[in-house]
PDB file of N, CA and C in Angstrom:
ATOM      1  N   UNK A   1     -16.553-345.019  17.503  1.00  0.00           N
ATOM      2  CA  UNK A   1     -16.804-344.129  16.400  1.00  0.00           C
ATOM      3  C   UNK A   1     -18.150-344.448  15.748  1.00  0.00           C
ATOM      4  N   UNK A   2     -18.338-345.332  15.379  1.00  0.00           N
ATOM      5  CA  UNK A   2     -19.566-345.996  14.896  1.00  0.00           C
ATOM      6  C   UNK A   2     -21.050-346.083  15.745  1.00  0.00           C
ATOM      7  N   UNK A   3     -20.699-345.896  17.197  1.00  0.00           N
ATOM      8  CA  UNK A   3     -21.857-345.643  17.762  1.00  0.00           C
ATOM      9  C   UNK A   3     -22.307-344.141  17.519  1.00  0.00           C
ATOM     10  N   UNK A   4     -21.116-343.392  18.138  1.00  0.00           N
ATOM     11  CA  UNK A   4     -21.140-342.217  17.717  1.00  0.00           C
ATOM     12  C   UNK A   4     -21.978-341.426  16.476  1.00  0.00           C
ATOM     13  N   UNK A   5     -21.790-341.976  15.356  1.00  0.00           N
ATOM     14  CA  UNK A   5     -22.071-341.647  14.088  1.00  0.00           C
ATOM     15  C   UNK A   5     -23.997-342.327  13.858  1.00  0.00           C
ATOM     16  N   UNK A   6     -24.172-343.136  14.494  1.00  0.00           N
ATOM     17  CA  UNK A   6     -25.188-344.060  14.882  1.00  0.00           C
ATOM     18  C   UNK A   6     -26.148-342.865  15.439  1.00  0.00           C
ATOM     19  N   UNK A   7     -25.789-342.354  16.869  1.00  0.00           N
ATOM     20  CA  UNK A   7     -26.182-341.036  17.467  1.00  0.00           C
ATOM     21  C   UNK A   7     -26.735-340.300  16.786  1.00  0.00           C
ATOM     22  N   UNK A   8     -25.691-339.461  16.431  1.00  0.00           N
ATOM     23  CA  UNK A   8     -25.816-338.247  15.421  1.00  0.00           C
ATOM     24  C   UNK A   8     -27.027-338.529  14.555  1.00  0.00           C
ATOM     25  N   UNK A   9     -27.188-339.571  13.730  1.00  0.00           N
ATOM     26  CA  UNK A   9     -28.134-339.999  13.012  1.00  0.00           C
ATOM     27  C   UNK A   9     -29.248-340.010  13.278  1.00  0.00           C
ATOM     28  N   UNK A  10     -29.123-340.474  14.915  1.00  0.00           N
ATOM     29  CA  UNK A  10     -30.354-340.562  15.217  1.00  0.00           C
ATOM     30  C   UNK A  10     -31.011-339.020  15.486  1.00  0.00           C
ATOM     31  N   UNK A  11     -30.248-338.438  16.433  1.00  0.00           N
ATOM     32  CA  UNK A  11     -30.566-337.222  16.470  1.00  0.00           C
ATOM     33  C   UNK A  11     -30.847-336.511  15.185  1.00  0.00           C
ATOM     34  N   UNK A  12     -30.328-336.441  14.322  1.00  0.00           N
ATOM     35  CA  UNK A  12     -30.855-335.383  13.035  1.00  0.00           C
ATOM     36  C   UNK A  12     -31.771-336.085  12.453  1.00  0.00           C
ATOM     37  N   UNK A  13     -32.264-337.445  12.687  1.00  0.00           N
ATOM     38  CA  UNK A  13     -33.421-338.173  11.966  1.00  0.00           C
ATOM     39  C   UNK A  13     -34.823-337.432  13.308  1.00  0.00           C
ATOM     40  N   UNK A  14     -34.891-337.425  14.030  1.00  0.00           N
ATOM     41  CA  UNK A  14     -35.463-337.308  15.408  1.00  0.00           C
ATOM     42  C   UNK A  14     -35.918-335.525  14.805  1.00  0.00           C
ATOM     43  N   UNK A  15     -34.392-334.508  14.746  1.00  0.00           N
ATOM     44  CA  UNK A  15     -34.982-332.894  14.261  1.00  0.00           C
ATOM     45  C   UNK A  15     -35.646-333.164  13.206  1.00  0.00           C
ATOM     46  N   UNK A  16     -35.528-333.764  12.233  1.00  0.00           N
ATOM     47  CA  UNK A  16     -36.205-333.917  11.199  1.00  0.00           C
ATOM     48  C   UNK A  16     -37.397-333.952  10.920  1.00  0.00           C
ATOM     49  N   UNK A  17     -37.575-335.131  11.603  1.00  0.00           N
ATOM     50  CA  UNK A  17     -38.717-335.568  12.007  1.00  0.00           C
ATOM     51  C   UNK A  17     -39.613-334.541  12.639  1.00  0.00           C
ATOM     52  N   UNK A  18     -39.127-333.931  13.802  1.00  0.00           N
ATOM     53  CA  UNK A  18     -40.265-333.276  14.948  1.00  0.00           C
ATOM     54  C   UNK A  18     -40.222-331.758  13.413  1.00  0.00           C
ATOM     55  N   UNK A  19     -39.163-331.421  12.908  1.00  0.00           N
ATOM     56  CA  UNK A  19     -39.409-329.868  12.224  1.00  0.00           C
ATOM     57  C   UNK A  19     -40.506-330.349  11.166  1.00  0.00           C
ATOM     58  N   UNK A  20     -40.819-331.327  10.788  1.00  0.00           N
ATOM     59  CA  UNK A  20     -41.774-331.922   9.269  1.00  0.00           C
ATOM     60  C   UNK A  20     -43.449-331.648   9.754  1.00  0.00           C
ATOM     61  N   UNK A  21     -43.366-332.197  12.022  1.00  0.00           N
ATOM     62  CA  UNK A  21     -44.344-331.969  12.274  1.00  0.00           C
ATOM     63  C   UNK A  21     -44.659-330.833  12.604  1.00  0.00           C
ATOM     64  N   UNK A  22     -43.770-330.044  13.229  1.00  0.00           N
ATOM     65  CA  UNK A  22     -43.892-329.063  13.573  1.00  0.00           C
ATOM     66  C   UNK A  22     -44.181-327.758  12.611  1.00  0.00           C
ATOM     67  N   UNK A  23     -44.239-327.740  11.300  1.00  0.00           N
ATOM     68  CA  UNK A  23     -44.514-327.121  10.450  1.00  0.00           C
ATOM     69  C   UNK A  23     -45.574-327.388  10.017  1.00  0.00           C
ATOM     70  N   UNK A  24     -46.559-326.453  10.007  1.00  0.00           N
ATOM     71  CA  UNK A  24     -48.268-326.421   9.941  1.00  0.00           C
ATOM     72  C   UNK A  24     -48.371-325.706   8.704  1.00  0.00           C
ATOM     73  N   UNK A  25     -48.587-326.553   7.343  1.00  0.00           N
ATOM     74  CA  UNK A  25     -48.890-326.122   6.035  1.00  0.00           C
ATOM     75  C   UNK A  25     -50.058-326.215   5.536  1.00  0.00           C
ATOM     76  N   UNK A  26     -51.084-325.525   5.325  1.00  0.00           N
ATOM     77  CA  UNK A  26     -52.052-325.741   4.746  1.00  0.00           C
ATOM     78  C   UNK A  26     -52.633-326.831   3.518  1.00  0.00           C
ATOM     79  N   UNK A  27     -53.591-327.075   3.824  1.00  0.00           N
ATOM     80  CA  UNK A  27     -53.619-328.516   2.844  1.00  0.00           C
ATOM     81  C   UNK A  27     -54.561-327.767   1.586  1.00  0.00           C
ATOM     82  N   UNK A  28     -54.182-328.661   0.495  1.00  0.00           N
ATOM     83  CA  UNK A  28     -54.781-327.990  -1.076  1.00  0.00           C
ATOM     84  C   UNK A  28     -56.818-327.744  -0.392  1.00  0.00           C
ATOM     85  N   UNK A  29     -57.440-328.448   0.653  1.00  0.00           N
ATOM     86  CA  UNK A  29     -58.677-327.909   0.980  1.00  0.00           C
ATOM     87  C   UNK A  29     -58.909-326.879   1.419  1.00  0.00           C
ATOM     88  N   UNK A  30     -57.818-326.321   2.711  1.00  0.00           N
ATOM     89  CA  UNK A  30     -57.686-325.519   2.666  1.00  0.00           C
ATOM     90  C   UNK A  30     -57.224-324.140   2.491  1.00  0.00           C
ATOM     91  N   UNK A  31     -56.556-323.857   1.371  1.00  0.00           N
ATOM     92  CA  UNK A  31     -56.272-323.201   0.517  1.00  0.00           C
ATOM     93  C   UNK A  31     -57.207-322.796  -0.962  1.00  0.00           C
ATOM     94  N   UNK A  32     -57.922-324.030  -0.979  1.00  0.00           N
ATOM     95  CA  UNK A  32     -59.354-323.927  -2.098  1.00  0.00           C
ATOM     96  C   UNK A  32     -60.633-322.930  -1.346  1.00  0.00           C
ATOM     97  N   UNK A  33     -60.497-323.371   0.103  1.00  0.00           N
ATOM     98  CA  UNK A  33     -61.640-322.728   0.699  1.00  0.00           C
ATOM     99  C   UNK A  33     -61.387-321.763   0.853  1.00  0.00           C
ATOM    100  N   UNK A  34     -60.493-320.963   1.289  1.00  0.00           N
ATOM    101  CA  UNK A  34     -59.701-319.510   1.458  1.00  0.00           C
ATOM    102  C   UNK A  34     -59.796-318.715   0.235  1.00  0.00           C
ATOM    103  N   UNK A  35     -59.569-319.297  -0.821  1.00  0.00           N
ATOM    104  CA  UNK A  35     -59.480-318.958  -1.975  1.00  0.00           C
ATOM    105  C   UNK A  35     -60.848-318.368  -2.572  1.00  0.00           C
ATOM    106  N   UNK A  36     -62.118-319.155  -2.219  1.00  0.00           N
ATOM    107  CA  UNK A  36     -63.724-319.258  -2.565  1.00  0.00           C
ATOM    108  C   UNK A  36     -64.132-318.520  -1.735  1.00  0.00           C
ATOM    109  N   UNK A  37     -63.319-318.608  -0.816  1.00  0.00           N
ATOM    110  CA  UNK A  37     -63.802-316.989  -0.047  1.00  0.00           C
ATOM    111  C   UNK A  37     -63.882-316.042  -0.598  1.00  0.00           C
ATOM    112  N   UNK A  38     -62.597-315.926  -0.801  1.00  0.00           N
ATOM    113  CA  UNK A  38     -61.889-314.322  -1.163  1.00  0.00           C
ATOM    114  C   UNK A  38     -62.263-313.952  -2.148  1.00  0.00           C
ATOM    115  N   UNK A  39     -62.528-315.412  -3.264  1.00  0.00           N
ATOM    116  CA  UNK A  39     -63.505-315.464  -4.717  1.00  0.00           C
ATOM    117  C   UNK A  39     -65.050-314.667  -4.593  1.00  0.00           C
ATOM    118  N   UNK A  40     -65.522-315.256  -3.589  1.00  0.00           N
ATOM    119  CA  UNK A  40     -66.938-314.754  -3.290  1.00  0.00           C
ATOM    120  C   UNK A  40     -67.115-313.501  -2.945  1.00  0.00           C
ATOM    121  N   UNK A  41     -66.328-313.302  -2.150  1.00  0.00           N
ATOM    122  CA  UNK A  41     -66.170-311.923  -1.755  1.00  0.00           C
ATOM    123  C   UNK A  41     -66.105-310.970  -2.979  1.00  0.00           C
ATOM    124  N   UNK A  42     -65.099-311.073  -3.907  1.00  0.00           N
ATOM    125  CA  UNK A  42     -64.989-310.153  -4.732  1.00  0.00           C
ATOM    126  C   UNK A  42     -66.057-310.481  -5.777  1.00  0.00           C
ATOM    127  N   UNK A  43     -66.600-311.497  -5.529  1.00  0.00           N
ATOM    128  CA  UNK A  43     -67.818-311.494  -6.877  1.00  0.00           C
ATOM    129  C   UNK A  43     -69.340-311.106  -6.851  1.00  0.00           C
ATOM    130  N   UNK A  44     -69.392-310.704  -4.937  1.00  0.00           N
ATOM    131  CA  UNK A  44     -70.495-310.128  -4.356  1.00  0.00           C
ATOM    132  C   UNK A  44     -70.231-308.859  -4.808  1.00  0.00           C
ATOM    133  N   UNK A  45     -69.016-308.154  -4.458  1.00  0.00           N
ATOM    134  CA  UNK A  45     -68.542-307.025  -4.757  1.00  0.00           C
ATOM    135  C   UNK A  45     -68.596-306.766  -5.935  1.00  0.00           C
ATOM    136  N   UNK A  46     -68.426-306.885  -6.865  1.00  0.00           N
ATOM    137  CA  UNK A  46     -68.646-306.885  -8.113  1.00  0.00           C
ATOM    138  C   UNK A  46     -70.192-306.856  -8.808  1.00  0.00           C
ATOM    139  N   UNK A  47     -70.990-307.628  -8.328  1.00  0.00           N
ATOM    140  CA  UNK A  47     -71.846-307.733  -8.620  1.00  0.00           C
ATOM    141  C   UNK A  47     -73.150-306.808  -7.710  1.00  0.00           C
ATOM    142  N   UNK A  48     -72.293-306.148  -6.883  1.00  0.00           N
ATOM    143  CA  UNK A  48     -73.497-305.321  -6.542  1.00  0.00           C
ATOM    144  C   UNK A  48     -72.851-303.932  -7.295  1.00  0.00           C
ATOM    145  N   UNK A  49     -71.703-303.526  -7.320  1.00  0.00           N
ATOM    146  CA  UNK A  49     -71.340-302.467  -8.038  1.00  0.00           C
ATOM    147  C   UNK A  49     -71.862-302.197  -9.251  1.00  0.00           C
ATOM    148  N   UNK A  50     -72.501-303.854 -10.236  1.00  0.00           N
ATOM    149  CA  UNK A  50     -73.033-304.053 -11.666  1.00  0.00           C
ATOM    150  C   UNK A  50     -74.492-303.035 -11.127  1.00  0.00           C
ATOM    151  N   UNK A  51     -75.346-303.414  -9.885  1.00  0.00           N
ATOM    152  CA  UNK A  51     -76.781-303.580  -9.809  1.00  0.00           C
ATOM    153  C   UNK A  51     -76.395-301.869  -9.452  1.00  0.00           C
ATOM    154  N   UNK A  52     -75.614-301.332  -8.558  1.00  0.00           N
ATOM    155  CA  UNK A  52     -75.540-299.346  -8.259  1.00  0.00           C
ATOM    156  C   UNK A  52     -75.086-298.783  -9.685  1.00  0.00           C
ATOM    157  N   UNK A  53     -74.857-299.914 -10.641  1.00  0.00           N
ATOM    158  CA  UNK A  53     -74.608-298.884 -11.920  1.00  0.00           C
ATOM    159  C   UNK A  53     -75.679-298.859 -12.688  1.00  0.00           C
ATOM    160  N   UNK A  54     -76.570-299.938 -12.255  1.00  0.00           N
ATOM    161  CA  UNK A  54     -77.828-300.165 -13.001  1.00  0.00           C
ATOM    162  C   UNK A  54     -78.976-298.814 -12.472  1.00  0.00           C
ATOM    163  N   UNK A  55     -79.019-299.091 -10.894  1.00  0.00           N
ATOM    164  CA  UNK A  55     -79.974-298.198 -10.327  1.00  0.00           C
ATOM    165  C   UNK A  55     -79.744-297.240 -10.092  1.00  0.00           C
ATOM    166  N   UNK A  56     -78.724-296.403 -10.074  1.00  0.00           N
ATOM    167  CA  UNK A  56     -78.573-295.012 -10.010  1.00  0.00           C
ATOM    168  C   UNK A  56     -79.310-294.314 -11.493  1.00  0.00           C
ATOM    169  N   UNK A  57     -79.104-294.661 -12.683  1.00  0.00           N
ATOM    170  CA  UNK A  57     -79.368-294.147 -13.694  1.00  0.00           C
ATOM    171  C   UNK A  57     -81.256-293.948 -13.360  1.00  0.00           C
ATOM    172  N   UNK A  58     -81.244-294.935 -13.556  1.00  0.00           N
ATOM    173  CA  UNK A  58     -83.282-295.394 -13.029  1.00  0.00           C
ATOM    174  C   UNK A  58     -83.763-294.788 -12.077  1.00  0.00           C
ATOM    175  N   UNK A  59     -82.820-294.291 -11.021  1.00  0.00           N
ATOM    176  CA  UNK A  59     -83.419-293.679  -9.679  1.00  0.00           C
ATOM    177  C   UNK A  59     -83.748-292.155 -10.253  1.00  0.00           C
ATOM    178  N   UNK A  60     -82.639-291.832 -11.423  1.00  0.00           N
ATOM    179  CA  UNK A  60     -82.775-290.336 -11.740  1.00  0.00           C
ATOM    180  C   UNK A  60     -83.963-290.440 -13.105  1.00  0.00           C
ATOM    181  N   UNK A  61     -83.763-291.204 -13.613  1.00  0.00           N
ATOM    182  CA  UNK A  61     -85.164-290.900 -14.380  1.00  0.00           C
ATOM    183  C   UNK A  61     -86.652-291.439 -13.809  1.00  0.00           C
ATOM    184  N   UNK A  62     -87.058-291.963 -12.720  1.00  0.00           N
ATOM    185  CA  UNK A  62     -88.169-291.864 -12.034  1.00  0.00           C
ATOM    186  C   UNK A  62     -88.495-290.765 -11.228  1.00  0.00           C
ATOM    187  N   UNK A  63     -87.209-289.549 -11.382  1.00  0.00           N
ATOM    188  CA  UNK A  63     -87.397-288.611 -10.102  1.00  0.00           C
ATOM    189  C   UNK A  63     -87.277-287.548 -11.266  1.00  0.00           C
ATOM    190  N   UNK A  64     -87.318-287.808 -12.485  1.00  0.00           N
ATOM    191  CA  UNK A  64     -87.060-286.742 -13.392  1.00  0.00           C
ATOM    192  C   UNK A  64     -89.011-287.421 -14.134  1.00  0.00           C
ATOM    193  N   UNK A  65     -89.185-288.317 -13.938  1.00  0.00           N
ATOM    194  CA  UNK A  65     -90.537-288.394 -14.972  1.00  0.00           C
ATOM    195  C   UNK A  65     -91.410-288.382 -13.381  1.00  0.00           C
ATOM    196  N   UNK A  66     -91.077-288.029 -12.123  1.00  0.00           N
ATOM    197  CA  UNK A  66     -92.103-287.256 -11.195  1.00  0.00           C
ATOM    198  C   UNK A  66     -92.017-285.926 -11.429  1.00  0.00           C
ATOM    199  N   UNK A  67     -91.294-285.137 -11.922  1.00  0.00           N
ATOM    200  CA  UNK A  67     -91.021-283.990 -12.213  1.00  0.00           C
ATOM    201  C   UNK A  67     -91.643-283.331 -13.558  1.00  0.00           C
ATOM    202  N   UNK A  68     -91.661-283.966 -14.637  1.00  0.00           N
ATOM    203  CA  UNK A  68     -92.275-283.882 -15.482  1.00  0.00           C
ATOM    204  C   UNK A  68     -94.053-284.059 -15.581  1.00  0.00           C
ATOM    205  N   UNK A  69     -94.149-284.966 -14.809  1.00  0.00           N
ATOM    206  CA  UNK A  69     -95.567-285.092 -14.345  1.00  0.00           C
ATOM    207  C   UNK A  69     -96.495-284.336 -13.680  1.00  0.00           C
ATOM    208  N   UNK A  70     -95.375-283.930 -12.980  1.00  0.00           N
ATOM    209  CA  UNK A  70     -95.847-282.291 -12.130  1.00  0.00           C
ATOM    210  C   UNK A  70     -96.037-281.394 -12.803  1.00  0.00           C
ATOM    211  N   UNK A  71     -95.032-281.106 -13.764  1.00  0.00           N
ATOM    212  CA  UNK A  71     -95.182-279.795 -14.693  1.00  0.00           C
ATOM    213  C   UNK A  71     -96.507-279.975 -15.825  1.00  0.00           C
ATOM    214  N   UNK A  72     -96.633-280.923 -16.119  1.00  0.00           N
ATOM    215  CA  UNK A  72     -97.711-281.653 -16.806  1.00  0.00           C
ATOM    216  C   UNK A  72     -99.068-281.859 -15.859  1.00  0.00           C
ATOM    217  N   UNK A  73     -99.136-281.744 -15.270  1.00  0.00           N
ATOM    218  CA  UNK A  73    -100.187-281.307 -14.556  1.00  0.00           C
ATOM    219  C   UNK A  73    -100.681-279.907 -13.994  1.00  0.00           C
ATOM    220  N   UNK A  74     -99.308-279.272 -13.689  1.00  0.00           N
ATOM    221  CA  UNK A  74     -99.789-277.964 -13.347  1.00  0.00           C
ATOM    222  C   UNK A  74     -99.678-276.777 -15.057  1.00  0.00           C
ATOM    223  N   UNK A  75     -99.030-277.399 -16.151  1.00  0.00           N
ATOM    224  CA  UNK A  75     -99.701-276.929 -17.584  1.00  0.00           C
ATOM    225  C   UNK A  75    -101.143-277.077 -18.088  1.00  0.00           C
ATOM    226  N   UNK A  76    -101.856-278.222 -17.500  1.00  0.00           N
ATOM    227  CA  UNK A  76    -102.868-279.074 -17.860  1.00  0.00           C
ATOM    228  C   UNK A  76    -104.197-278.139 -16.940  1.00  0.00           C
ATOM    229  N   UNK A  77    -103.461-277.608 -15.674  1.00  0.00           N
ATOM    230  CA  UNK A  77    -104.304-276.923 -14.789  1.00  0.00           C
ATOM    231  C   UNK A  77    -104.366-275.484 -15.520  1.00  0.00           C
ATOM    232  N   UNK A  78    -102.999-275.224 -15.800  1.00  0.00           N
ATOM    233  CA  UNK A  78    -103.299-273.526 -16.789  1.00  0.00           C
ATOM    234  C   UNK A  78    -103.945-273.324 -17.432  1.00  0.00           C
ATOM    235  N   UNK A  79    -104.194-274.732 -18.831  1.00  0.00           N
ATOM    236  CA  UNK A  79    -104.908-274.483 -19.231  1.00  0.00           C
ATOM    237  C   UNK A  79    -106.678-274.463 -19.232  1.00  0.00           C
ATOM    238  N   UNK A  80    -107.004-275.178 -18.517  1.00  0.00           N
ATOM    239  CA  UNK A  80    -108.174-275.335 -17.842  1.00  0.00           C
ATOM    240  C   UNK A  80    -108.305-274.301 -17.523  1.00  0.00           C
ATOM    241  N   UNK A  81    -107.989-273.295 -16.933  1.00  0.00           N
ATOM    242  CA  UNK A  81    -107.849-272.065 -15.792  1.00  0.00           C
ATOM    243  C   UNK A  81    -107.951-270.980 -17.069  1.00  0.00           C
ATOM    244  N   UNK A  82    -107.057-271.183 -18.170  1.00  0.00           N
ATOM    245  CA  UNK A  82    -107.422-270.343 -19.216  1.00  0.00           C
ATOM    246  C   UNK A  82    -108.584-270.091 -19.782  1.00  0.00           C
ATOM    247  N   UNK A  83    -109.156-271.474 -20.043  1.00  0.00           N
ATOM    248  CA  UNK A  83    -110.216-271.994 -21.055  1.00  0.00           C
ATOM    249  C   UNK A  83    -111.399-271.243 -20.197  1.00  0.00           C
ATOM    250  N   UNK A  84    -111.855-271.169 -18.700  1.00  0.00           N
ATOM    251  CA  UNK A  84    -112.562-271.324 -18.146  1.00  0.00           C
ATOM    252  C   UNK A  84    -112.827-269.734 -18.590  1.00  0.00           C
TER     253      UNK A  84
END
């Protein structure tokens, strides 16, 4: 009986054992690095969405003060054209 029980022991010390190795858990490094990823990622993202909210506005008023410049030049020509 006692060997028996001896056995058993050993055997469920033995599953134990191999399931502790056999289970592949990530260590707190990598889980920090995964993390600084996914961090980075969204803070690139973020931060270029800041810079398309910046330059869209700017893109339309450099294409609105070429426009104005034009008209300001071809007023500037009328009047010349008048005067003459």
């Amino acid at each position: 009986m006692k060997k028996s029980k001896g056995g058993v022991l050993f055997v469920v010390g033995l599953l134990a054992v191999a399931g502790l190795f056999g289970c592949s858990q990530e260590t707190p490094v990598e889980k920090a690095k995964a993390a600084a990823a996914s961090g980075n990622a969204a803070t690139q993202a973020a931060g270029q969405a800041a810079v398309d909210s910046i330059k869209t506005p700017m893109d339309k008023a450099r294409q609105t003060e070429s426009v104005l410049e034009q008209s300001a030049e071809q007023t500037a020509a009328k009047i010349k054209e008048s005067t003459q």
